[in-house]
Protein backbone atom coordinates (compact mmCIF):
# COMPACT_ATOMS: atom_id res chain seq x y z
CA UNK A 1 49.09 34.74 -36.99
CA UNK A 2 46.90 33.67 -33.73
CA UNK A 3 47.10 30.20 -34.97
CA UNK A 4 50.35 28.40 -37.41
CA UNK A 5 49.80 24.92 -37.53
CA UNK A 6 52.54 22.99 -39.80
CA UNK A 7 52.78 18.90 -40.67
CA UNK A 8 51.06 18.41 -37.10
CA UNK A 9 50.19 14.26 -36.80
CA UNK A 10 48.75 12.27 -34.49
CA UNK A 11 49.34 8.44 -34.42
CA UNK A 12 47.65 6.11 -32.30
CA UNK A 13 49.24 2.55 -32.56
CA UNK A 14 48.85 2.08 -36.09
CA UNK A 15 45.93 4.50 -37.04
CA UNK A 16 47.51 7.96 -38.03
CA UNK A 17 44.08 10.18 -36.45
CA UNK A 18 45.55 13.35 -37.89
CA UNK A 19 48.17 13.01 -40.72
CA UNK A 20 50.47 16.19 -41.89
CA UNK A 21 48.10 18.73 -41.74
CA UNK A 22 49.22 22.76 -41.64
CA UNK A 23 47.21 26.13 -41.87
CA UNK A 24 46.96 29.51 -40.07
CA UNK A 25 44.62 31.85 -38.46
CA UNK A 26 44.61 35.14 -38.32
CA UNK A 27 43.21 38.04 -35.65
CA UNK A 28 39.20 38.56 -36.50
CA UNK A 29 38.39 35.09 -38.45
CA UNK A 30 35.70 32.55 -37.67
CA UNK A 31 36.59 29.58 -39.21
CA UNK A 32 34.69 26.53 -39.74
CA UNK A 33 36.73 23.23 -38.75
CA UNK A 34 34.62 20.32 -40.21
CA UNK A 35 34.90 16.77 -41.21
CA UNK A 36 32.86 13.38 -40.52
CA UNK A 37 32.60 11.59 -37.23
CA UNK A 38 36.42 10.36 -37.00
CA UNK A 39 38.13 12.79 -39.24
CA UNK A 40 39.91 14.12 -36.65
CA UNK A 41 38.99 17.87 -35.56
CA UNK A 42 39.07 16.92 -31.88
CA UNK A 43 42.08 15.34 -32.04
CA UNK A 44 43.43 18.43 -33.67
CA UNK A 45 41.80 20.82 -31.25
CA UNK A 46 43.37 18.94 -28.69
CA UNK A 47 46.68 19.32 -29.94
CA UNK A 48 46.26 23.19 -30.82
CA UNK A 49 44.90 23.63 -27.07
CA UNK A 50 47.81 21.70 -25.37
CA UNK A 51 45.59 19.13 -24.26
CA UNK A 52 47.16 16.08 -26.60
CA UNK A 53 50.91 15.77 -27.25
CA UNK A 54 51.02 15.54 -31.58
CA UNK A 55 53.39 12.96 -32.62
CA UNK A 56 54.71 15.07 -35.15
CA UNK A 57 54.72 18.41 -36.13
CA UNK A 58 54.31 21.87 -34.73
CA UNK A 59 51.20 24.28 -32.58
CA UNK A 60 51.96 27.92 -32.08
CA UNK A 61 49.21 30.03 -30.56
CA UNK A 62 49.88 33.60 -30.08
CA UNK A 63 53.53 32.92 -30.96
CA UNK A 64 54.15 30.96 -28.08
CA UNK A 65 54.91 26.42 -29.13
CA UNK A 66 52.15 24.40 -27.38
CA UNK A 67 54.30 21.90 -26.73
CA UNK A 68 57.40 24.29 -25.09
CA UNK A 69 55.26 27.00 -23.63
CA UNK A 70 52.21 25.48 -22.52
CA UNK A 71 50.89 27.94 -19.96
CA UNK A 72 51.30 30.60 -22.29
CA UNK A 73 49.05 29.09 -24.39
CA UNK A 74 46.55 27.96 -21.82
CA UNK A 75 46.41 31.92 -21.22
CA UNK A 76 45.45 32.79 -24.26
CA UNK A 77 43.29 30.23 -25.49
CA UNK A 78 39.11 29.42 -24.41
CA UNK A 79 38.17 26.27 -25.18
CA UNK A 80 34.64 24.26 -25.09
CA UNK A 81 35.19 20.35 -25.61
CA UNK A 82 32.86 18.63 -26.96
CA UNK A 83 32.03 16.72 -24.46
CA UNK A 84 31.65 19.58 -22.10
CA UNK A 85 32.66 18.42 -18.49
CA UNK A 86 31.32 20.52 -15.90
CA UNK A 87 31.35 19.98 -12.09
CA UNK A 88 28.11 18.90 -11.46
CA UNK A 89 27.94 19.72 -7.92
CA UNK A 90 28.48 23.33 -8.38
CA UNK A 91 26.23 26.33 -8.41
CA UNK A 92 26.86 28.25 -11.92
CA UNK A 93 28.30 31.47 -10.02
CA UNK A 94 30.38 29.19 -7.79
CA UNK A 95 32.19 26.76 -10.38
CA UNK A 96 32.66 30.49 -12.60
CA UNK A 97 34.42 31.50 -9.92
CA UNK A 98 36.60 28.73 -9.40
CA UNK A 99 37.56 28.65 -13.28
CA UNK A 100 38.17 32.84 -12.52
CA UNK A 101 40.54 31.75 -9.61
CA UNK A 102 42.45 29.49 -11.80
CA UNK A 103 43.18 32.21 -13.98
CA UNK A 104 43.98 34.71 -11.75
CA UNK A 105 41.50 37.31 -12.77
CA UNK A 106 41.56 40.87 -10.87
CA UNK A 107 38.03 41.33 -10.86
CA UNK A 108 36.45 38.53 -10.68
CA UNK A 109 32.68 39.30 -9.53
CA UNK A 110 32.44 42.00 -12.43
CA UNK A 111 33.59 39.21 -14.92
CA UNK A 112 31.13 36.47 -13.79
CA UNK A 113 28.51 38.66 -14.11
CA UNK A 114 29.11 40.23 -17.48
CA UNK A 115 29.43 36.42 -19.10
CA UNK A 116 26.34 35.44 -17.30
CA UNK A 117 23.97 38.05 -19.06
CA UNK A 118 26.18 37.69 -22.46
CA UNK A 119 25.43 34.21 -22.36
CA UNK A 120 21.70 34.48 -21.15
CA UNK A 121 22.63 32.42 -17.52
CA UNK A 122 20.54 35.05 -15.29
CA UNK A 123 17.64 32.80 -14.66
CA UNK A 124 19.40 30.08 -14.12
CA UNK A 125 22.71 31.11 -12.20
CA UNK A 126 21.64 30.09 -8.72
CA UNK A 127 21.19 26.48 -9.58
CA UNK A 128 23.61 23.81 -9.51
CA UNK A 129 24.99 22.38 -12.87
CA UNK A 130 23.78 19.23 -12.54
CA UNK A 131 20.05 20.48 -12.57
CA UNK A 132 20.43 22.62 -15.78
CA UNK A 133 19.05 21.27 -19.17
CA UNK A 134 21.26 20.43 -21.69
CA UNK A 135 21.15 23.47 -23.63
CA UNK A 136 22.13 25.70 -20.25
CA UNK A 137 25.10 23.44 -19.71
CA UNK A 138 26.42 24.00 -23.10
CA UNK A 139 26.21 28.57 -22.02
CA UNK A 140 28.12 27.31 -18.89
CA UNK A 141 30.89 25.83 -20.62
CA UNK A 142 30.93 28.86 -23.38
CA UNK A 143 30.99 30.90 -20.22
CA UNK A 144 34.24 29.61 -18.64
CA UNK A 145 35.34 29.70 -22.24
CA UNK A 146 35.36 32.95 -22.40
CA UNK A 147 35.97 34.50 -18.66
CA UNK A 148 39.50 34.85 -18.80
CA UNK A 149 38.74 36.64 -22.19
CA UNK A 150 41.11 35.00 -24.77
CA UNK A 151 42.86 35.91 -27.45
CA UNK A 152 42.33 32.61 -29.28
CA UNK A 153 39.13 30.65 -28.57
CA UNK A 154 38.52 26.66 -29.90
CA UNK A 155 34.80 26.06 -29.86
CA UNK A 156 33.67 22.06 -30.27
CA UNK A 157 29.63 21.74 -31.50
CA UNK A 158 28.84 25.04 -29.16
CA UNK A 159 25.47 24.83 -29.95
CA UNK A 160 25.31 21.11 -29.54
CA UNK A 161 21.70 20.94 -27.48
CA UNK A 162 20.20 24.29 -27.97
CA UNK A 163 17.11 24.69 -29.20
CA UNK A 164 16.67 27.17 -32.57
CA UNK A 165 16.21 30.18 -30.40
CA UNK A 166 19.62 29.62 -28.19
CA UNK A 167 21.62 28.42 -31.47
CA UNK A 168 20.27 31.95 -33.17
CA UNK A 169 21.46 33.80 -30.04
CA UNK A 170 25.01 31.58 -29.69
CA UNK A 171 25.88 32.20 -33.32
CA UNK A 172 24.93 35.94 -33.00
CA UNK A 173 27.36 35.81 -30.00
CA UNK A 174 30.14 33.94 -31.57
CA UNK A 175 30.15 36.70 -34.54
CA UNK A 176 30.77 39.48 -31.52
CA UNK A 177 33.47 37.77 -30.51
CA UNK A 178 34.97 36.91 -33.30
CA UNK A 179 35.13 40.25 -34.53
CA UNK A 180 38.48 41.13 -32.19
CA UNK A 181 39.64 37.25 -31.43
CA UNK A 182 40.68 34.24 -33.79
CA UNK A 183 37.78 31.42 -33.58
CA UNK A 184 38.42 27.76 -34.76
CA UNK A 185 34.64 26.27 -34.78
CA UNK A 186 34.01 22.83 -35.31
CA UNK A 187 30.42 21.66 -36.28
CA UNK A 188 28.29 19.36 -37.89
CA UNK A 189 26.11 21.80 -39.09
CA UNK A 190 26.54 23.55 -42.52
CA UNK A 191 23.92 26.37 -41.57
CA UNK A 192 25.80 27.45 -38.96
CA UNK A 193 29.23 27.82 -40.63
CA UNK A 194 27.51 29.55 -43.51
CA UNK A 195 26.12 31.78 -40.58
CA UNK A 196 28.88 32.41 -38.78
CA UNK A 197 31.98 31.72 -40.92
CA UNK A 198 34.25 33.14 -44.01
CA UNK A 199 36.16 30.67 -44.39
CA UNK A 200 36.44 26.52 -44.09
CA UNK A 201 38.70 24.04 -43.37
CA UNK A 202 37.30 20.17 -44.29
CA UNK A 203 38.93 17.77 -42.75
CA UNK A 204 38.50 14.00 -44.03
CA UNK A 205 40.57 10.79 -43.02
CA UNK A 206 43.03 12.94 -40.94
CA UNK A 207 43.78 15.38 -44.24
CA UNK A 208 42.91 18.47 -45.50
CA UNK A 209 40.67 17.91 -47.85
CA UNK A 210 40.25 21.52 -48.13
CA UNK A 211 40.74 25.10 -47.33
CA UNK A 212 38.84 28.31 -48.41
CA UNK A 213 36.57 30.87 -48.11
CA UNK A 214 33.05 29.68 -48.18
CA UNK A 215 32.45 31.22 -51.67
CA UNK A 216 35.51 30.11 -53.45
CA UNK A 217 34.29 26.27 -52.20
CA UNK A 218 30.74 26.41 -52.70
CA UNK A 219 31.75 27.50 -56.73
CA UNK A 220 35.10 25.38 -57.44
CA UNK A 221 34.49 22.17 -55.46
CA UNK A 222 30.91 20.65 -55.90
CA UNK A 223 28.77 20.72 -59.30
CA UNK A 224 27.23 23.78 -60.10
CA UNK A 225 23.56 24.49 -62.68
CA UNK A 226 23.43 26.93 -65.02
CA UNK A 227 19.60 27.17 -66.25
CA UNK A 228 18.89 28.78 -69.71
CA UNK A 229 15.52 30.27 -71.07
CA UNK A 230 16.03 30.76 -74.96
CA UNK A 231 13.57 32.76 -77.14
CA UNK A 232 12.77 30.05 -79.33
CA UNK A 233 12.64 26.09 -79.44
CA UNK A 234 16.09 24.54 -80.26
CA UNK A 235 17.18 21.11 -80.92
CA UNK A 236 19.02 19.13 -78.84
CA UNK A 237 22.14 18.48 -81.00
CA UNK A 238 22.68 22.26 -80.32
CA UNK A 239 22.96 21.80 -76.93
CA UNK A 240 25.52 19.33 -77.49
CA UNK A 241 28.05 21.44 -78.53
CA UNK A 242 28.57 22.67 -75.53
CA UNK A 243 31.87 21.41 -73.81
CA UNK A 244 31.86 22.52 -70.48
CA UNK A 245 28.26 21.21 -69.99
CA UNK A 246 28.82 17.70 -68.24
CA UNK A 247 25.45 16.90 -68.82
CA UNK A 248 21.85 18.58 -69.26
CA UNK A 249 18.42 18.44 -69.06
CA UNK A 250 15.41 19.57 -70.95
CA UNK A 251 13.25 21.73 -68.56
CA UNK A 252 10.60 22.38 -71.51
CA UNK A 253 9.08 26.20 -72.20
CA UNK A 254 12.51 26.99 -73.69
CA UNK A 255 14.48 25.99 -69.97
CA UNK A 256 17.30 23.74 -70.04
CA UNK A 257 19.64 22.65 -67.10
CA UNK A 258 23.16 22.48 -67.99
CA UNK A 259 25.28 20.66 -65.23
CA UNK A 260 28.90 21.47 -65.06
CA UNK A 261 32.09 21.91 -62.42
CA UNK A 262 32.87 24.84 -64.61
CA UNK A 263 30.35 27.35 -64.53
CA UNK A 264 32.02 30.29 -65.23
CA UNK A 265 33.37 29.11 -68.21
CA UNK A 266 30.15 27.71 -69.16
CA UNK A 267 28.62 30.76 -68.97
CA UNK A 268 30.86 32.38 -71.10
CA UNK A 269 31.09 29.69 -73.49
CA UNK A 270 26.79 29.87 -74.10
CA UNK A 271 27.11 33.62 -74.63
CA UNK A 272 29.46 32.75 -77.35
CA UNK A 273 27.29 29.96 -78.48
CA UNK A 274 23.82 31.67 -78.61
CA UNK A 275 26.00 34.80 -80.60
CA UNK A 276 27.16 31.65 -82.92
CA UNK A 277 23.89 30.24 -83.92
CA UNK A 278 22.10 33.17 -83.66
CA UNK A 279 19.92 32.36 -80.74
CA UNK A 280 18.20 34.90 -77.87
CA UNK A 281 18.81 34.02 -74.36
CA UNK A 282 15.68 35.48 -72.19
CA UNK A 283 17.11 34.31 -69.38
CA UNK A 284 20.72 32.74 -67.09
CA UNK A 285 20.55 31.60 -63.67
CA UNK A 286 23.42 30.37 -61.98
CA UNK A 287 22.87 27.97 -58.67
CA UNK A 288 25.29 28.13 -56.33
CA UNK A 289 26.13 25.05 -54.74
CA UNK A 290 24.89 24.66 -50.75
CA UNK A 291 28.03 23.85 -48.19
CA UNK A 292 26.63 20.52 -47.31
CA UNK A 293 26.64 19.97 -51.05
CA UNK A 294 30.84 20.56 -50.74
CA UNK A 295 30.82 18.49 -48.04
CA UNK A 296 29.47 15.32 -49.30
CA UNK A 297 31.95 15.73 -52.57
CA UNK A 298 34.46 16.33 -50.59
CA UNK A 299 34.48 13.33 -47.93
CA UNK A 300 32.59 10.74 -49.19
């Protein structure tokens, strides 16, 4: 595993930020780290980056303990904070090249210039930081990220800034990446770990509140519709005997909405049920449930 985290806390005075939380990563996933404003992630991040000490619990990246081999995992890990802090006063090539000094790289020049076009910095690579938009920041800090080309890379709102264009062409670059690297990618924005991710981890209160693959959570956790289209008019005490309808609704022309946290029992259960009372089903539509949807059940 690139990633084993196991009963990892953080406890500040009396407010436990992150509270006995474990789960792994393996080489080639994107996964979504999300949660509310407070939840944690950072703090987490922070931990699994060597940044912040836990209280309790265990880190190892690339088999090597945060806490006991620290510049082992500094080596191996790229990581974008969320709050980004750049040196200001530096040209793009020249504060790239510092970060490639502190790593040691061979070639550095070659290096600087292949993140540069990755991350679409060509037009703006002669200015200093401090004079780039917000959006151009953000591709300078995935740039020094990246340079030392990780193994393990911790990504916190990437996109935070870009416009729809830039987010389109981040995202598309993130995927690349994450193809032959393990990427822990914290967001606020459900598009983009639908986008970019197979699998989530939701973070609420300093728990897991869950972890799965986007499909498995969008069907199991939040309320799912089943709409029905029978061949004829029925009445409503029919509908009634359905049991793993929560509740329904009368869409007229035939339609009703049945509600449920079930739906693939549901669905088999009004297959048996229109065979039972000798009714035609036209048509069965199942609506998956949206992310955000999962989210708001989830940590509200």
């Amino acid at each position: 595993m690139s990633i084993s985290v196991a009963g990892l806390t953080k406890i500040y005075g009396e407010q436990k930020a992150v509270d006995n939380i474990s789960f792994q990563l393996g080489k080639g996933e994107i996964v979504g780290f999300l949660g509310p404003n407070g939840a944690g992630k950072s703090t987490t991040m922070k931990m699994i980056t060597g940044y912040l000490p836990p209280t309790e619990g265990t880190a190892i990246v690339c088999g090597f303990d945060v806490q006991q081999q620290p510049m082992e995992v500094r080596k191996r890990v790229g990581y974008l904070p969320e709050a980004n802090p750049l040196y200001y006063d530096m040209y793009v090539r020249e504060y790239l090249s510092f970060t490639a000094g502190i790593h040691k790289l061979p070639d550095p020049n070659a290096r600087i210039e292949e993140m540069i076009s990755m991350t679409g910095l060509g037009k703006e690579s002669h200015k200093k930081i401090g004079t780039l938009s917000k959006g151009y920041k953000q591709r300078v800090g995935l740039s020094q990220a990246m340079l030392h080309d990780p193994e393990v890379l911790i990504l916190d709102e990437p996109t935070s800034g870009l416009d729809p264009n830039q987010i389109i062409e981040i995202r598309e670059l993130i995927k690349t990446i994450g193809a032959q690297k393990t990427v822990l990618l914290s967001t606020h924005i459900m598009q983009e770990v639908q986008a970019m991710c197979s699998r989530a981890i939701i973070i609420n209160n300093g728990k897991i509140a869950a972890d799965d693959s986007i499909n498995k959570l969008q069907q199991i956790q939040a309320e799912g519709t089943l709409t029905v289209t029978l061949e004829s008019d029925i009445n409503e005490s029919l509908i009634k005997e359905l049991q793993y309808a929560d509740r329904y609704e009368n869409m007229g022309q035939k339609r009703w909405k049945l509600y449920t946290k079930r739906p693939e029992e549901l669905r088999k259960e009004v297959m048996q049920w229109a065979l039972k009372n000798d009714l035609n089903i036209s048509s069965m539509q199942a609506d998956i449930q949206s992310l955000e949807d999962v989210f708001r059940v989830l940590t509200r």
